[in-house]
Protein backbone atom coordinates (compact mmCIF):
# COMPACT_ATOMS: atom_id res chain seq x y z
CA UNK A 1 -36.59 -6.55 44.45
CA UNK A 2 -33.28 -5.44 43.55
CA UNK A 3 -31.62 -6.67 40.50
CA UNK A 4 -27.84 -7.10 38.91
CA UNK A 5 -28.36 -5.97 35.09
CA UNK A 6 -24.96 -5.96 32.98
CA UNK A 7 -24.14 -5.87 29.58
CA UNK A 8 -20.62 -7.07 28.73
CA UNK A 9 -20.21 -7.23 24.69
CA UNK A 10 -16.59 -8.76 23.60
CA UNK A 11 -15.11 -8.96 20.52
CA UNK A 12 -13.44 -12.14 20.65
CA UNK A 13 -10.74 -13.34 17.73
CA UNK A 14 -8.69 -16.79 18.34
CA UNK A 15 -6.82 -18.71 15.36
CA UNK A 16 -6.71 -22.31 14.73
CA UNK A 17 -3.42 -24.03 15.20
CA UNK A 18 -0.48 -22.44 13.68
CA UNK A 19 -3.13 -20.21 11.33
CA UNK A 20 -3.80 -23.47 9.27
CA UNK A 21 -6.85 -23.03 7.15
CA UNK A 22 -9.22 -25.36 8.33
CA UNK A 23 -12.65 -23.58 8.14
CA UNK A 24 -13.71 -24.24 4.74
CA UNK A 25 -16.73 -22.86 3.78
CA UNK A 26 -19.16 -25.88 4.23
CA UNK A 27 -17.18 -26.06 7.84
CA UNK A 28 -17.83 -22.62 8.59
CA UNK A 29 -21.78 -22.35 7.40
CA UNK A 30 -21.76 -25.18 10.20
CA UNK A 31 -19.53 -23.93 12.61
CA UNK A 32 -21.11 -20.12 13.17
CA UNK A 33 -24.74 -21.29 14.35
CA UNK A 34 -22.99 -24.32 16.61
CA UNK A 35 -21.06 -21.19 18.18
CA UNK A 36 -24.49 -19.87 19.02
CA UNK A 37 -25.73 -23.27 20.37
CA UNK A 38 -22.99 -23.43 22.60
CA UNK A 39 -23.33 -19.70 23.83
CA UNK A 40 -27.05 -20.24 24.36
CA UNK A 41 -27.03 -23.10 26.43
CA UNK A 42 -24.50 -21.02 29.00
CA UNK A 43 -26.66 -18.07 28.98
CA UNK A 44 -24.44 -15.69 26.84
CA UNK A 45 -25.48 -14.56 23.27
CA UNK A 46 -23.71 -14.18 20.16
CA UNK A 47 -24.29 -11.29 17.96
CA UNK A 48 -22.29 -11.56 15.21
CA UNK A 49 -19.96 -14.36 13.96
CA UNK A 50 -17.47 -14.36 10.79
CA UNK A 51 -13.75 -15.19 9.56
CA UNK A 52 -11.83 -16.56 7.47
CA UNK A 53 -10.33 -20.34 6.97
CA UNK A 54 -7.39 -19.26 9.82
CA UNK A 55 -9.05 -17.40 12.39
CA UNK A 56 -12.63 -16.42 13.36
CA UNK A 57 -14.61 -13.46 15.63
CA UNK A 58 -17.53 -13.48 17.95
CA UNK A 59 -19.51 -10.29 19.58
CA UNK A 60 -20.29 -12.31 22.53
CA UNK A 61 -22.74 -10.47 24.96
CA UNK A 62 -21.70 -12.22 28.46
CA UNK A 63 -23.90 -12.57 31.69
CA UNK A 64 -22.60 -11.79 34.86
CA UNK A 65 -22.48 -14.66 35.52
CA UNK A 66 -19.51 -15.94 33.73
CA UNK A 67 -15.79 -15.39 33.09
CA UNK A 68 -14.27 -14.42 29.98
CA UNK A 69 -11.98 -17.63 30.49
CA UNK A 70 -15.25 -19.43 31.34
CA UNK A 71 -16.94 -18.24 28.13
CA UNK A 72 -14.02 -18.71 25.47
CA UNK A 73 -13.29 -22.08 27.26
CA UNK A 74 -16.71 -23.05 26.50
CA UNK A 75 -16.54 -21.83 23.01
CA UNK A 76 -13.47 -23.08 21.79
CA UNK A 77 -13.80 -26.55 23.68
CA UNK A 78 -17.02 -27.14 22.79
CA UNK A 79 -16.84 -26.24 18.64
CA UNK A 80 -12.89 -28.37 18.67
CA UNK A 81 -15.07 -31.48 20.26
CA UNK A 82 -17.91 -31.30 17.91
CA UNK A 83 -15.67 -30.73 14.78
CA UNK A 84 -13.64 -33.68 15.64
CA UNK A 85 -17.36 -35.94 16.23
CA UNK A 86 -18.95 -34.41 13.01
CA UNK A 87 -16.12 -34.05 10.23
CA UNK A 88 -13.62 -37.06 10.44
CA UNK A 89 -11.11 -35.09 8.03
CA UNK A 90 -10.98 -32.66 10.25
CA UNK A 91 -9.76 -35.06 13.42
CA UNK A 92 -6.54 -33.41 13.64
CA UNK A 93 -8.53 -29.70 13.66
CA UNK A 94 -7.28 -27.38 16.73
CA UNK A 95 -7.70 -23.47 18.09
CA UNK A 96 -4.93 -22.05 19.11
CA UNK A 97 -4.29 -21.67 22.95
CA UNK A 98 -4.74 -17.87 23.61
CA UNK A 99 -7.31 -15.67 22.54
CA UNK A 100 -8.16 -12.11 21.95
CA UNK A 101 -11.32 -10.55 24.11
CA UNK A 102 -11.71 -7.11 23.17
CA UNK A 103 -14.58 -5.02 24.81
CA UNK A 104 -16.91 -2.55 22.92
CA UNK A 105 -19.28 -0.32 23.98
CA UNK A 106 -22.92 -0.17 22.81
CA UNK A 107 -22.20 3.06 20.35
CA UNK A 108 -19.62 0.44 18.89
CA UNK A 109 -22.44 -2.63 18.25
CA UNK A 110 -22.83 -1.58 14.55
CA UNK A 111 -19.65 -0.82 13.55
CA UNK A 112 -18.36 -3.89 15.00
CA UNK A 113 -21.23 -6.15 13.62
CA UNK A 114 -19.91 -4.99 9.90
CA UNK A 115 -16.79 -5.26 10.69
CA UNK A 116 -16.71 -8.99 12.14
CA UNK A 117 -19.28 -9.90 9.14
CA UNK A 118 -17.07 -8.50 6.50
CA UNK A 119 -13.91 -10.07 7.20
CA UNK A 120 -13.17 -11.46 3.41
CA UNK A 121 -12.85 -7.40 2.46
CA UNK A 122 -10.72 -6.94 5.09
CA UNK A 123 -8.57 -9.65 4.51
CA UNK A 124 -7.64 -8.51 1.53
CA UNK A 125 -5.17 -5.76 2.57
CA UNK A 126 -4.56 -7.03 6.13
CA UNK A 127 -3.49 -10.17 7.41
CA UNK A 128 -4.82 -12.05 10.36
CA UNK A 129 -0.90 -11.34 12.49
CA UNK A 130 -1.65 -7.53 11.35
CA UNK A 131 -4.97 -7.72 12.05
CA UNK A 132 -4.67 -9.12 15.65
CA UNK A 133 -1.57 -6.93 16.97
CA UNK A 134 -3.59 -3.66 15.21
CA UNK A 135 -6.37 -4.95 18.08
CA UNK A 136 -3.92 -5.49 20.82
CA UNK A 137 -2.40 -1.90 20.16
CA UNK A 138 -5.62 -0.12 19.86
CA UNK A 139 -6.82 -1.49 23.69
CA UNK A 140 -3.31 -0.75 24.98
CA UNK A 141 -2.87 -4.19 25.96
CA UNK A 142 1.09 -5.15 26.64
CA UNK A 143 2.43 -8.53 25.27
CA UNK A 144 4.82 -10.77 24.28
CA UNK A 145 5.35 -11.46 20.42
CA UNK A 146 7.43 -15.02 21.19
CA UNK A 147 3.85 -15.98 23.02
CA UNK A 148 0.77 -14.16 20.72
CA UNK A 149 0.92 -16.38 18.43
CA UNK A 150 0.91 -20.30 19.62
């Protein structure tokens, strides 16, 4: 029987609102394993999650079955909802409108794992804006700076 086997990893970054830091800690140890709920019951994985109170990143591992725009839709609708329904302080908590969806390669996995886990040490001598245009550079990806940052 013939069969469609893919494996699509993306490292996916997106900001809250206007970079306000929202994801405390106590939201956060919360918020990573819902991520994985959510990517679970649409058939994707996630293999790593971390960030910071401003931003976070996901190694998603998509099926072929779904768009990237599918998946992040998904992810970013689904968290926003149940963060309004679980923390009432946090009613007025949104992600920003874009994304980034970076894709790595399976001699990548590791390095990418420590790097999305370890975002406190890298935070300390980059900044999330840095951060996210050093990405968009580095996949030779053309944009806008009046619209990267909504």
């Amino acid at each position: 029987m013939p069969q469609t086997l893919i494996n699509q990893m993306l490292h996916c970054v997106f900001s809250t609102k206007q970079r306000r830091k929202s994801i405390n800690s106590e939201l956060a140890a919360k918020l990573y394993p819902y991520f994985g709920g959510i990517a679970r019951k649409n058939k994707m994985k996630i293999l790593a999650t971390g960030g910071m109170p401003d931003h976070v990143h996901l190694l998603v591992s998509l099926p072929g079955t779904i768009s990237v725009s599918k998946a992040l839709q998904l992810l970013k609708g689904g968290s926003s909802k149940w963060i309004h329904d679980t923390f009432p302080d946090q009613r007025l908590f949104e992600w920003q409108r874009g994304y980034g969806a970076f894709s790595i390669g399976v001699s990548d996995l590791k390095r990418t794992i420590r790097y999305i886990k370890n975002q406190t040490e890298h935070h300390r001598q980059r900044s999330f804006e840095d951060e996210f245009i050093a990405f968009v550079i580095k996949n030779g990806i053309e944009y806008d700076e009046r619209y990267i940052f909504d």
